[in-house]
N, C-alpha and C. Protein backbone atom coordinates (compact mmCIF):
# COMPACT_ATOMS: atom_id res chain seq x y z
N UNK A 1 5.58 24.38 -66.20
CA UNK A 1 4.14 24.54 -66.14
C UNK A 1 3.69 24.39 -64.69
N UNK A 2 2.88 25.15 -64.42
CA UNK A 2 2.73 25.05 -62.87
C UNK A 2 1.39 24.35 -62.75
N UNK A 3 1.50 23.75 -61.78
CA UNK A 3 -0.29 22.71 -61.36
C UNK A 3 -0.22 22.94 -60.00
N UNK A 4 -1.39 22.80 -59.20
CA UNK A 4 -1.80 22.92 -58.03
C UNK A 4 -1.21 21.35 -57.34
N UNK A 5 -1.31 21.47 -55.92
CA UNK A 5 -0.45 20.57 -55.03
C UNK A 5 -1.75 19.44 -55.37
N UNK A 6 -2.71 19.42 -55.63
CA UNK A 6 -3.28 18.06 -55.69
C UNK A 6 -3.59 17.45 -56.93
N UNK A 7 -2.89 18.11 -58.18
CA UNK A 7 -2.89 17.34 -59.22
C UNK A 7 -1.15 16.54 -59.12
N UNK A 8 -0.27 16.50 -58.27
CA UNK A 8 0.55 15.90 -58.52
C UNK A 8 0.31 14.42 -58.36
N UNK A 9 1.14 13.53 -59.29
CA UNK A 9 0.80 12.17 -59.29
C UNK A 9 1.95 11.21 -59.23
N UNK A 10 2.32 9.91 -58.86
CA UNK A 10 3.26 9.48 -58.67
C UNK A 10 3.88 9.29 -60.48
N UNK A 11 4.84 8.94 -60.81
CA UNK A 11 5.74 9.59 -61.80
C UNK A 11 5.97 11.14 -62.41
N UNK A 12 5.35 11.83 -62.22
CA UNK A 12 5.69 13.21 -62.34
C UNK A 12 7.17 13.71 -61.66
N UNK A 13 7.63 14.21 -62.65
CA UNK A 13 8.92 15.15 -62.44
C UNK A 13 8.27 16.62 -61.97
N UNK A 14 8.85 17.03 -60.36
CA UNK A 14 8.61 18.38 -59.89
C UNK A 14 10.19 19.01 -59.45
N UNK A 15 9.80 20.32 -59.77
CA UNK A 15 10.99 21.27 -59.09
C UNK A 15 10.52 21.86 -58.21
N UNK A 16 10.90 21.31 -57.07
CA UNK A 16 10.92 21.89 -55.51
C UNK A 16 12.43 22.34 -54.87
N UNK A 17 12.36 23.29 -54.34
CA UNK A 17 13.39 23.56 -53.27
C UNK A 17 14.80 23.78 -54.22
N UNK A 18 14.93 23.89 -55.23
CA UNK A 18 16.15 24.24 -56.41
C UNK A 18 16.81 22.69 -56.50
N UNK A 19 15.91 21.89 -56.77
CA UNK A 19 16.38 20.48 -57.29
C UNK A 19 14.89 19.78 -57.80
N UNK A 20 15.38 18.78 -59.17
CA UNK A 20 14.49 18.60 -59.91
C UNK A 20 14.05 16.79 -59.18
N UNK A 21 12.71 16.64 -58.70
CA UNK A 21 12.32 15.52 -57.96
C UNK A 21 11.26 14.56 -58.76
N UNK A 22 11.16 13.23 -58.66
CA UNK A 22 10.37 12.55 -59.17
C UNK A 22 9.21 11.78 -58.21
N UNK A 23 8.23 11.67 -58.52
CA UNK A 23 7.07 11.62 -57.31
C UNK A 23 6.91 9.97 -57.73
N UNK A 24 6.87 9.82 -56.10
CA UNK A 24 7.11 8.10 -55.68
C UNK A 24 5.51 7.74 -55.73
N UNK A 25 5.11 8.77 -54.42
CA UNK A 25 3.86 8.28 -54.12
C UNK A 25 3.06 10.10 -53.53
N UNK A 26 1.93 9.35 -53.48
CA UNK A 26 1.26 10.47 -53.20
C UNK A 26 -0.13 10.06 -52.23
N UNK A 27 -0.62 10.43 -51.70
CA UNK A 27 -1.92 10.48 -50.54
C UNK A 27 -2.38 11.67 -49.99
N UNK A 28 -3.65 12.25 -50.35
CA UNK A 28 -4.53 13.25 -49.93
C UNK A 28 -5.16 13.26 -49.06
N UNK A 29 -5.01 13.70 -48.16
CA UNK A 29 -5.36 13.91 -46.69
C UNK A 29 -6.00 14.89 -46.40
N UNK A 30 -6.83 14.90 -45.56
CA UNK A 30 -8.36 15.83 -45.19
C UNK A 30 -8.63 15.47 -43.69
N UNK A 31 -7.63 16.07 -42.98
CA UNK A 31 -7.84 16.42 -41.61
C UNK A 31 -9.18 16.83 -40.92
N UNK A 32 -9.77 17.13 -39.76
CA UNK A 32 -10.93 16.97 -39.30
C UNK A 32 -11.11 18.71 -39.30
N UNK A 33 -10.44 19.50 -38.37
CA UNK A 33 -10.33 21.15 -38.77
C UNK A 33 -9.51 21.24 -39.39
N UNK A 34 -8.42 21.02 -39.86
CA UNK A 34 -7.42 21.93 -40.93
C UNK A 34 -7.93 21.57 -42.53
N UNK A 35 -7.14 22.51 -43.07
CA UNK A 35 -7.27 22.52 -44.47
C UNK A 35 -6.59 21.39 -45.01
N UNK A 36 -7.07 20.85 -46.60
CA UNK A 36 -6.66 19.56 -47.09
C UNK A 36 -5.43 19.76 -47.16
N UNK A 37 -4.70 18.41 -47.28
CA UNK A 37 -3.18 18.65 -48.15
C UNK A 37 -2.87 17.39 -49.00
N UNK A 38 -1.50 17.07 -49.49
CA UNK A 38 -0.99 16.46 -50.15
C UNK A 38 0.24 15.97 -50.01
N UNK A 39 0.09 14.69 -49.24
CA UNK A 39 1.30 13.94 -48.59
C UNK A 39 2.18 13.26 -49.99
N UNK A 40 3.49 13.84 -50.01
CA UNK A 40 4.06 13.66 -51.41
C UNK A 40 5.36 12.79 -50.99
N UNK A 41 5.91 11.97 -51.50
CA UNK A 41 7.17 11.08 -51.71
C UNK A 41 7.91 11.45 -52.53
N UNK A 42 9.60 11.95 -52.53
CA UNK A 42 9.78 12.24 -54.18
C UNK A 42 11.24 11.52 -53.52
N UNK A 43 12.03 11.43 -54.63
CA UNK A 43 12.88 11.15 -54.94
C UNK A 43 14.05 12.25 -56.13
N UNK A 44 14.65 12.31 -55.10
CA UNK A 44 15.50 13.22 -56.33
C UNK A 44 16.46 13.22 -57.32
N UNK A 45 15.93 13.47 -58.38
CA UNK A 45 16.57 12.66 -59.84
C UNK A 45 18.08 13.10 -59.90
N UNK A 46 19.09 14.24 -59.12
CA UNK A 46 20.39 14.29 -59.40
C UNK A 46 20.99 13.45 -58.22
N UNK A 47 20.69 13.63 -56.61
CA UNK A 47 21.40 13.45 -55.84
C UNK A 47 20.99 11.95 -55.27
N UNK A 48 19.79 11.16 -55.65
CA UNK A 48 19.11 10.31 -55.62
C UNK A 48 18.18 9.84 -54.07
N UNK A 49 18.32 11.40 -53.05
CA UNK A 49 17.79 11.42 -51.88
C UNK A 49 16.14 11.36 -51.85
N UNK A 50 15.99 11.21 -50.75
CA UNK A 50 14.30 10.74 -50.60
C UNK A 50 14.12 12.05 -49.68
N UNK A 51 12.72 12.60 -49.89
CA UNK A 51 11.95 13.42 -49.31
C UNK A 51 10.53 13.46 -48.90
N UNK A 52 9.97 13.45 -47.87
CA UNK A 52 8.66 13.70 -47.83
C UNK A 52 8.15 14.75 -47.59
N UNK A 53 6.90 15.32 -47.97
CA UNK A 53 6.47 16.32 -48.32
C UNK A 53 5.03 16.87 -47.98
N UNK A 54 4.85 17.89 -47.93
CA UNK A 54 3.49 18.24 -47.28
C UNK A 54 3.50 19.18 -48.28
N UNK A 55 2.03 19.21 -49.28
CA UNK A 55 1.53 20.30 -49.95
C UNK A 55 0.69 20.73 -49.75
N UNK A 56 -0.02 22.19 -49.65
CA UNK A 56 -1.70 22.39 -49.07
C UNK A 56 -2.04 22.40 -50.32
N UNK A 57 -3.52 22.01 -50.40
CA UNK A 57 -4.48 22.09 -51.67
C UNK A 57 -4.26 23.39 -52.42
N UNK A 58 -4.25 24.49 -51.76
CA UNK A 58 -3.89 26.16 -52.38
C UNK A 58 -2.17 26.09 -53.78
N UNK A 59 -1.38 25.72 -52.72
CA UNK A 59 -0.04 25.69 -53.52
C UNK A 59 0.31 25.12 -54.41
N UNK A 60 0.92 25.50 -55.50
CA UNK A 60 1.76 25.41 -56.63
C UNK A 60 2.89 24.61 -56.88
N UNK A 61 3.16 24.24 -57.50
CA UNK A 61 4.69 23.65 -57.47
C UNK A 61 5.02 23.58 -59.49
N UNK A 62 5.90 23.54 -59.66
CA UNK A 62 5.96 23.75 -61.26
C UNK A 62 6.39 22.18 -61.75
N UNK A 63 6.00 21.61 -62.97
CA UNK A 63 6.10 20.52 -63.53
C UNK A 63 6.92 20.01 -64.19
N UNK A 64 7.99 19.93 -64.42
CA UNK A 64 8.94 20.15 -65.23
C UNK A 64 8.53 18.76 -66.65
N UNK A 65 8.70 19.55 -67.78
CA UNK A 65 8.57 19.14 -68.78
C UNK A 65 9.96 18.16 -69.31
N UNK A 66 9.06 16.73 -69.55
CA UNK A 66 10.60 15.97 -69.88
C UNK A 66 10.09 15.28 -71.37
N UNK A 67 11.31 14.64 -72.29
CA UNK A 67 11.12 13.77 -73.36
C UNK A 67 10.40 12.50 -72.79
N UNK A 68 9.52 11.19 -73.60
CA UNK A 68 9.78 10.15 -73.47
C UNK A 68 9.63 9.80 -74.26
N UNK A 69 10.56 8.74 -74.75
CA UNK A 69 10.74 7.67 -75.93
C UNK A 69 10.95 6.37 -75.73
N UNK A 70 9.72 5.71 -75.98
CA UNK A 70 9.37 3.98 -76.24
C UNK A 70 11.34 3.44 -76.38
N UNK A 71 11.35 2.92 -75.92
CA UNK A 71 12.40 1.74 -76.02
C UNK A 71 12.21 0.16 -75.82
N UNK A 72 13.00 -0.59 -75.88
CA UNK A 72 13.38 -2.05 -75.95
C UNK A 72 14.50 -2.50 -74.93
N UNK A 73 14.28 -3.34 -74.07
CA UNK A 73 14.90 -3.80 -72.91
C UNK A 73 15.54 -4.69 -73.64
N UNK A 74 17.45 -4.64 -73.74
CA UNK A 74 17.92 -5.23 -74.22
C UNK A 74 18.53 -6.38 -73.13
N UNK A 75 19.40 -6.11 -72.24
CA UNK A 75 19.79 -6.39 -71.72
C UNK A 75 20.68 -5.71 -70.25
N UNK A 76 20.79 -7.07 -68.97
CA UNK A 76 21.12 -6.22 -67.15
C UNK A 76 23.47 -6.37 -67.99
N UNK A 77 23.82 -5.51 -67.65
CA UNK A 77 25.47 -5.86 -67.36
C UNK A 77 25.68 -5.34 -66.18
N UNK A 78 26.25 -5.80 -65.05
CA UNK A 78 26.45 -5.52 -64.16
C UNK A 78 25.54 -4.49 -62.96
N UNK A 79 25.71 -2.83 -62.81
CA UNK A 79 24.88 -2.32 -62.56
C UNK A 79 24.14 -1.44 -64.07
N UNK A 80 24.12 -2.22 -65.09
CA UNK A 80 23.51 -1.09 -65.72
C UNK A 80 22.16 -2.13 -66.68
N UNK A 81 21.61 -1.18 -67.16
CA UNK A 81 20.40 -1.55 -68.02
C UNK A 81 20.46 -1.03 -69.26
N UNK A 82 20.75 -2.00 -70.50
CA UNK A 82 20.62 -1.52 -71.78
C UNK A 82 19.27 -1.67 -72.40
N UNK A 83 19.30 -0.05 -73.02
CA UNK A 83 17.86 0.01 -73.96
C UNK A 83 18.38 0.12 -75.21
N UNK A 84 17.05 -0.12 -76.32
CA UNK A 84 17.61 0.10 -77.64
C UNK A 84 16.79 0.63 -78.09
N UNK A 85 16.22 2.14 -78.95
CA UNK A 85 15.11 2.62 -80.03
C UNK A 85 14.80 1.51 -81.12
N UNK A 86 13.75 1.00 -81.21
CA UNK A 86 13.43 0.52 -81.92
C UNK A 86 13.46 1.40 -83.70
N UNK A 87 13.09 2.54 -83.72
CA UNK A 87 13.31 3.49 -84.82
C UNK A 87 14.45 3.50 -85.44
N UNK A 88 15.24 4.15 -84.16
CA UNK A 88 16.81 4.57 -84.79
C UNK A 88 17.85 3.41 -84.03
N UNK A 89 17.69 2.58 -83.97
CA UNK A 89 18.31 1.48 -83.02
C UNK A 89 19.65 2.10 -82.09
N UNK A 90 19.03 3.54 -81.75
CA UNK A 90 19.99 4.01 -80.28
C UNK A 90 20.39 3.71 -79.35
N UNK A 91 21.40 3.35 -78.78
CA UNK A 91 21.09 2.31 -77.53
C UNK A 91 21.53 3.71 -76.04
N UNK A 92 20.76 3.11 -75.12
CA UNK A 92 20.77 3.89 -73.75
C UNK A 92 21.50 2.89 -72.99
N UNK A 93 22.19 3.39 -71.55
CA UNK A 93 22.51 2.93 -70.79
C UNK A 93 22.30 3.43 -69.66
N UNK A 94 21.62 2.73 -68.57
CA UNK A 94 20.87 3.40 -67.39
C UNK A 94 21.49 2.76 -66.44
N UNK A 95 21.58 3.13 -65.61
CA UNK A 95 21.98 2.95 -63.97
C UNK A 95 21.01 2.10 -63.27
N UNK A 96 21.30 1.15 -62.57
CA UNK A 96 19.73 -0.06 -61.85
C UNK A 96 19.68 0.74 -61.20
N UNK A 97 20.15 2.03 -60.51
CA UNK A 97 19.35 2.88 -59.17
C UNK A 97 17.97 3.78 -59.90
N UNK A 98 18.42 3.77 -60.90
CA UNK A 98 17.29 4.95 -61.91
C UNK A 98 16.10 3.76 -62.26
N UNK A 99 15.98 3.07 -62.34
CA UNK A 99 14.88 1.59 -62.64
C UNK A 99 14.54 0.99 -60.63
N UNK A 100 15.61 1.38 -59.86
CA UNK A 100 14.90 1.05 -58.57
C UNK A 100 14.74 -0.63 -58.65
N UNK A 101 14.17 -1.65 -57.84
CA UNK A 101 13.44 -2.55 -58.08
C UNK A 101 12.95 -3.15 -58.84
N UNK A 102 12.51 -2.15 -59.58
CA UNK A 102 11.62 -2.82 -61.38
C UNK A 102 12.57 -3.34 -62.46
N UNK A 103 13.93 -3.12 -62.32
CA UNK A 103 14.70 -3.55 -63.26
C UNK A 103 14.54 -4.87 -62.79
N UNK A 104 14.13 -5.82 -61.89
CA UNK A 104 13.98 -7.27 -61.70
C UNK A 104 13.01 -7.46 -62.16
N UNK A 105 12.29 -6.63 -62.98
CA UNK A 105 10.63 -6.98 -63.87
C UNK A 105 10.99 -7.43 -65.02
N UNK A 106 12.60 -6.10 -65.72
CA UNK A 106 12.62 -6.71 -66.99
C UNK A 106 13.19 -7.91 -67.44
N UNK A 107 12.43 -7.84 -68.73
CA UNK A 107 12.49 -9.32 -69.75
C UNK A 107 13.01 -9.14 -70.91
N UNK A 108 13.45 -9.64 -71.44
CA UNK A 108 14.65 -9.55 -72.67
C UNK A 108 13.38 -8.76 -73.86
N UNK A 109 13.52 -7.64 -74.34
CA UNK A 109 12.74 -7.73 -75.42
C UNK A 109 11.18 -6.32 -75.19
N UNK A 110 11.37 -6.47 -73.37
CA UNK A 110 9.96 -5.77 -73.37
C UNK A 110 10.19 -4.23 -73.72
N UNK A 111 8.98 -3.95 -73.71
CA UNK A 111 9.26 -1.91 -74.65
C UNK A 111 8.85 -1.40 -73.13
N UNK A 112 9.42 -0.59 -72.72
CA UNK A 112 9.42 0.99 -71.58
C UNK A 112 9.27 2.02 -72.04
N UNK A 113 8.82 3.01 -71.10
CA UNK A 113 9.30 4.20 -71.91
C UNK A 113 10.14 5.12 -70.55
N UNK A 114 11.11 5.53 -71.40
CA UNK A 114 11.99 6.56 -70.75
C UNK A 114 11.85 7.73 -70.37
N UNK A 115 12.29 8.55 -69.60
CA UNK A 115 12.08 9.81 -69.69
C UNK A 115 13.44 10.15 -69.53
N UNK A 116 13.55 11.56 -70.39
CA UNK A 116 14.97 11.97 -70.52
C UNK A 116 14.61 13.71 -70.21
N UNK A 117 15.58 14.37 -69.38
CA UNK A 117 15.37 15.32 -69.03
C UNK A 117 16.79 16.36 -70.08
N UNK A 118 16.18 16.97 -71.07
CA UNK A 118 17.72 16.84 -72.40
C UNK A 118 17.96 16.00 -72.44
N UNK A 119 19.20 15.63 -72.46
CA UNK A 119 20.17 14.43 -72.96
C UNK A 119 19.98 13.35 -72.14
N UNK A 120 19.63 13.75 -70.54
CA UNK A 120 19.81 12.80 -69.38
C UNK A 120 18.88 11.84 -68.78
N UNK A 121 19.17 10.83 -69.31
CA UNK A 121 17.95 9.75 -68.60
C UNK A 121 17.59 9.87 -67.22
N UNK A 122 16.43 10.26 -66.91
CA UNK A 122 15.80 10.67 -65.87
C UNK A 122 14.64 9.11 -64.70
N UNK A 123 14.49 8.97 -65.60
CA UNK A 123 13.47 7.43 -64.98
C UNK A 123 12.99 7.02 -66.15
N UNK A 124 12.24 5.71 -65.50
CA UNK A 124 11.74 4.60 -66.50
C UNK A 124 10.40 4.20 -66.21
N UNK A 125 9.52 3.83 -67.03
CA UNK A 125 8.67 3.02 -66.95
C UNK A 125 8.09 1.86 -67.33
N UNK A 126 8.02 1.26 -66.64
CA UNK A 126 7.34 -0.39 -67.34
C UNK A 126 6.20 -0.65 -67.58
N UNK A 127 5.49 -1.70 -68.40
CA UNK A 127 4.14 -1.69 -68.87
C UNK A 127 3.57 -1.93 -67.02
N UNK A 128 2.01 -1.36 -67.01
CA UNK A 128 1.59 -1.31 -65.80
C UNK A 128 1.62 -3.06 -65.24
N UNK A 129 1.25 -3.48 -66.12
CA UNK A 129 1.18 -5.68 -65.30
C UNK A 129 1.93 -6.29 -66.43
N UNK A 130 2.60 -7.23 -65.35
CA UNK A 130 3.50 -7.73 -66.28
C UNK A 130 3.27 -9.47 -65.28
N UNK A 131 3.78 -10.32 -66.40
CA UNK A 131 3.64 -11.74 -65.94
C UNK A 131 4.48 -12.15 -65.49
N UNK A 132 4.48 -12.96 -64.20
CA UNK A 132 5.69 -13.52 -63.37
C UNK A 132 5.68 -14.88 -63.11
N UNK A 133 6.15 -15.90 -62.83
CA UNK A 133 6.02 -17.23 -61.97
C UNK A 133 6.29 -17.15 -60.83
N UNK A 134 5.88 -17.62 -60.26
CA UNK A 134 5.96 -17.80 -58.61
C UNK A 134 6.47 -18.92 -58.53
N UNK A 135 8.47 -18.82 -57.82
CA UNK A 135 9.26 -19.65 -57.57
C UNK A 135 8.64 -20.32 -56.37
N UNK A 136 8.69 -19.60 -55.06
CA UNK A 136 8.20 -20.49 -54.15
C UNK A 136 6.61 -19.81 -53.17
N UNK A 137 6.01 -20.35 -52.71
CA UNK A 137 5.43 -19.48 -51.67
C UNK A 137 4.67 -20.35 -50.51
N UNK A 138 4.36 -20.32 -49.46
CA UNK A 138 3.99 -20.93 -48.37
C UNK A 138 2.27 -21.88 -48.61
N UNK A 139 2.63 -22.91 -47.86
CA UNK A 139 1.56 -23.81 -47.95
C UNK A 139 0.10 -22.73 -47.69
N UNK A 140 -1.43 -22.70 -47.88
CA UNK A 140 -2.65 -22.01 -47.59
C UNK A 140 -2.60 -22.84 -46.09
N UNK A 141 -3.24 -21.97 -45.31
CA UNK A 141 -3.50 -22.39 -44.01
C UNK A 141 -5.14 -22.46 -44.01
N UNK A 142 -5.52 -24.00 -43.75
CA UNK A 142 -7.02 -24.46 -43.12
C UNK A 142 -8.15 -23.52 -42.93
N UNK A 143 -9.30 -22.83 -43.26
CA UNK A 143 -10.02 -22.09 -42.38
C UNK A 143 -9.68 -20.61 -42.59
N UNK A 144 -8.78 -20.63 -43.88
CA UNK A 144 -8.58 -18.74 -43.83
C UNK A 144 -9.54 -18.44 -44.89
N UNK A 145 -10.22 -17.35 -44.65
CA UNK A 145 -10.48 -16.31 -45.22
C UNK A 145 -10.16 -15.83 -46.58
N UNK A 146 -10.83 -15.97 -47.84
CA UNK A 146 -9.55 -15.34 -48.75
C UNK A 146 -9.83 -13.72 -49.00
N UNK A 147 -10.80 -13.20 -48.29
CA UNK A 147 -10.69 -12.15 -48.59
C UNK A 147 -9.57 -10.97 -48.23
N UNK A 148 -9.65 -11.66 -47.07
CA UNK A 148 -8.52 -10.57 -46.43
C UNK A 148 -6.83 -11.19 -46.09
N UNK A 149 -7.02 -12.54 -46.18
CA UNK A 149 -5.78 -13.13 -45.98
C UNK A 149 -4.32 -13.56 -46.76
N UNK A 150 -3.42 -12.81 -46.84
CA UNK A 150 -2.62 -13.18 -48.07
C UNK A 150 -1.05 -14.11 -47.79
N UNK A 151 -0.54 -14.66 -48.45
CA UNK A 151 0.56 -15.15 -47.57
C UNK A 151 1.74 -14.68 -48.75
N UNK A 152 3.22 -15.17 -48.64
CA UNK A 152 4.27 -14.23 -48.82
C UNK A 152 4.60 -15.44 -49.95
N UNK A 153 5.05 -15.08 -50.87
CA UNK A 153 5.22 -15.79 -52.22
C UNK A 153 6.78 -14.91 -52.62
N UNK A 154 7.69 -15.57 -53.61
CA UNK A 154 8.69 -15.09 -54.17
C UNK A 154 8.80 -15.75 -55.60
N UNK A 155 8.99 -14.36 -56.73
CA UNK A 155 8.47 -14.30 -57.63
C UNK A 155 9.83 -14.75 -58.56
N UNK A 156 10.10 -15.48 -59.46
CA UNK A 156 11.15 -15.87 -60.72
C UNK A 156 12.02 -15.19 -60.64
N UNK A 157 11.63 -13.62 -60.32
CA UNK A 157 12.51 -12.47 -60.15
C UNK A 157 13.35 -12.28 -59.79
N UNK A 158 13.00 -12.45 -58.13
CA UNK A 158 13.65 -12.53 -56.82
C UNK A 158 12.80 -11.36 -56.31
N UNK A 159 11.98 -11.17 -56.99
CA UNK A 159 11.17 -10.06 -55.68
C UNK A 159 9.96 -10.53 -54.81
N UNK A 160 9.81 -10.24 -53.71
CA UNK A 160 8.86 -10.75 -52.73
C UNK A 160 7.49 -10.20 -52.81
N UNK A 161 6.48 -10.53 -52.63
CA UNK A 161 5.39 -9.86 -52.69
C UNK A 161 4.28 -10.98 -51.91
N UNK A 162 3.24 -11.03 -51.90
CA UNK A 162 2.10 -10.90 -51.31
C UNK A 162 0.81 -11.47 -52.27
N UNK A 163 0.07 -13.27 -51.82
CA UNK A 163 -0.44 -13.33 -52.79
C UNK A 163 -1.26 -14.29 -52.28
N UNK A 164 -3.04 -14.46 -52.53
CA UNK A 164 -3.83 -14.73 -52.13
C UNK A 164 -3.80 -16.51 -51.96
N UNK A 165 -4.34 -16.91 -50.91
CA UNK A 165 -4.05 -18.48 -50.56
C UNK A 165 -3.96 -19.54 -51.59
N UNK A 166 -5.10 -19.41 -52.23
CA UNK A 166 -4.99 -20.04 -53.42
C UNK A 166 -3.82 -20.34 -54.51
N UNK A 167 -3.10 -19.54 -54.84
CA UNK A 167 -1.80 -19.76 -55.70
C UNK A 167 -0.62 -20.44 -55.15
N UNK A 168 -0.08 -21.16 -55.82
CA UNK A 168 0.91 -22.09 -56.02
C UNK A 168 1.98 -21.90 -56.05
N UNK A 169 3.16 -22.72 -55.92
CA UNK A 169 4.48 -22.75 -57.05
C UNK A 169 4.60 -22.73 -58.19
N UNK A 170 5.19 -22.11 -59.02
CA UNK A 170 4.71 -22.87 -60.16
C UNK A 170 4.04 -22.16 -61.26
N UNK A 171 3.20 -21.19 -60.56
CA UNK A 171 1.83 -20.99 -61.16
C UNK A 171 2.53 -18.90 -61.57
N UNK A 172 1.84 -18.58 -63.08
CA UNK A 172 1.88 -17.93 -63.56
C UNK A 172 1.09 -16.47 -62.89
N UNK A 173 1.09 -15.53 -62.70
CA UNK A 173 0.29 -14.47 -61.83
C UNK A 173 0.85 -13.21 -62.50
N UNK A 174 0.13 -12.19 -62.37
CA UNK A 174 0.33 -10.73 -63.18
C UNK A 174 0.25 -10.32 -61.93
N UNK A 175 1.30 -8.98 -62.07
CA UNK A 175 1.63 -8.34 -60.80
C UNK A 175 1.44 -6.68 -61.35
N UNK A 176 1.31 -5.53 -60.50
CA UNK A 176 1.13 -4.36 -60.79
C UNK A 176 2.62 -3.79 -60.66
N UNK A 177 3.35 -2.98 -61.76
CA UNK A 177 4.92 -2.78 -61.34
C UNK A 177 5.00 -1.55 -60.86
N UNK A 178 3.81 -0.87 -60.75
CA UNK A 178 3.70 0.41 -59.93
C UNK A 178 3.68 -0.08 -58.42
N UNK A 179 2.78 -0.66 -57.96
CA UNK A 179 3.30 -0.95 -56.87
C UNK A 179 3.48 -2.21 -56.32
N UNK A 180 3.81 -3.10 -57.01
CA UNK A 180 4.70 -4.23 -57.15
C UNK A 180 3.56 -5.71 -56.09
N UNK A 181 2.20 -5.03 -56.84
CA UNK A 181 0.83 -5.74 -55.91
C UNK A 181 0.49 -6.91 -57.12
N UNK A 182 -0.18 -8.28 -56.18
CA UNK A 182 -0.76 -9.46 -57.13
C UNK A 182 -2.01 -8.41 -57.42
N UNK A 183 -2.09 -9.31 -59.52
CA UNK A 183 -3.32 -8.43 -59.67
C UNK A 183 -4.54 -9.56 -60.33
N UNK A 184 -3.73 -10.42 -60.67
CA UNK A 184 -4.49 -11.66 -61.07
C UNK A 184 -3.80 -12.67 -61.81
């Protein structure tokens, strides 16, 4: 299905350049004389290379149509990630490069949904906020600001992130797993 360069959105599967790509990120840009465009991130779902991308507002790119089916985060073995259908109790086995980072989100039990391109597990998704503890993070400094000031916290996980003076050790916080931001 073809869509114009500024409806693409980050998880979308595109076929560019005779390989099928998955969109990281995206930012629309509107230069002062030139025409708009569409600063694109993809990632490519066979060879697992990174690309960046320039689309003009005019151009096309085609969408490629994939399955997704709800699953159950069973369990990490080594490098892989087991899912299970809750329906037909199918089980998947995914690669941690295809989950990226976010496989340190999952929790025994939580539902994703997959995308499978035919047979082939293509990427994953996790619920948009998910709840974390915050193992450690730096004392608030005197006199800051909280609007704009954040200090560096590390999450139960082991992933690092970024989180307003006020919060603790200790202390429970919802994070965005799209882009891995404190959300409250």
């Amino acid at each position: 299905m073809k869509i114009t360069a500024n409806e693409i959105k980050p998880g979308m599967i595109i076929e560019h350049k005779n390989d099928y790509w998955n969109v990281l990120k995206t930012q629309h840009v509107k230069p002062g004389k030139d025409g708009a465009f569409n600063q694109v991130e993809l990632k490519s779902v066979i060879k697992g290379t990174k690309l960046n991308e320039r689309f003009r507002s005019s151009e096309t790119v085609e969408k490629v149509e994939v399955d997704e089916k709800k699953f159950n985060f069973l369990y990490l073995d080594g490098d892989s990630c087991h899912f299970m259908d809750n329906n037909t109790y199918e089980q998947v086995e995914l690669s941690k490069s295809i989950a990226g980072e976010q496989y340190k989100l999952l929790k025994e039990n939580s539902e994703v949904t997959i995308s499978f391109m035919g047979d082939k597990p293509i990427s994953i998704e996790l619920p948009n906020n998910i709840e974390c503890t915050i193992e450690t993070t730096d004392a608030a400094i005197k006199n800051q600001t909280a609007s704009s000031s954040y200090k560096p916290a590390l999450l139960d996980c082991g992933i690092k992130i970024n989180v307003p003076p006020f919060i603790e050790s200790g202390e429970k916080i919802i994070i965005d797993t799209r882009t891995l931001e404190y959300v409250k």
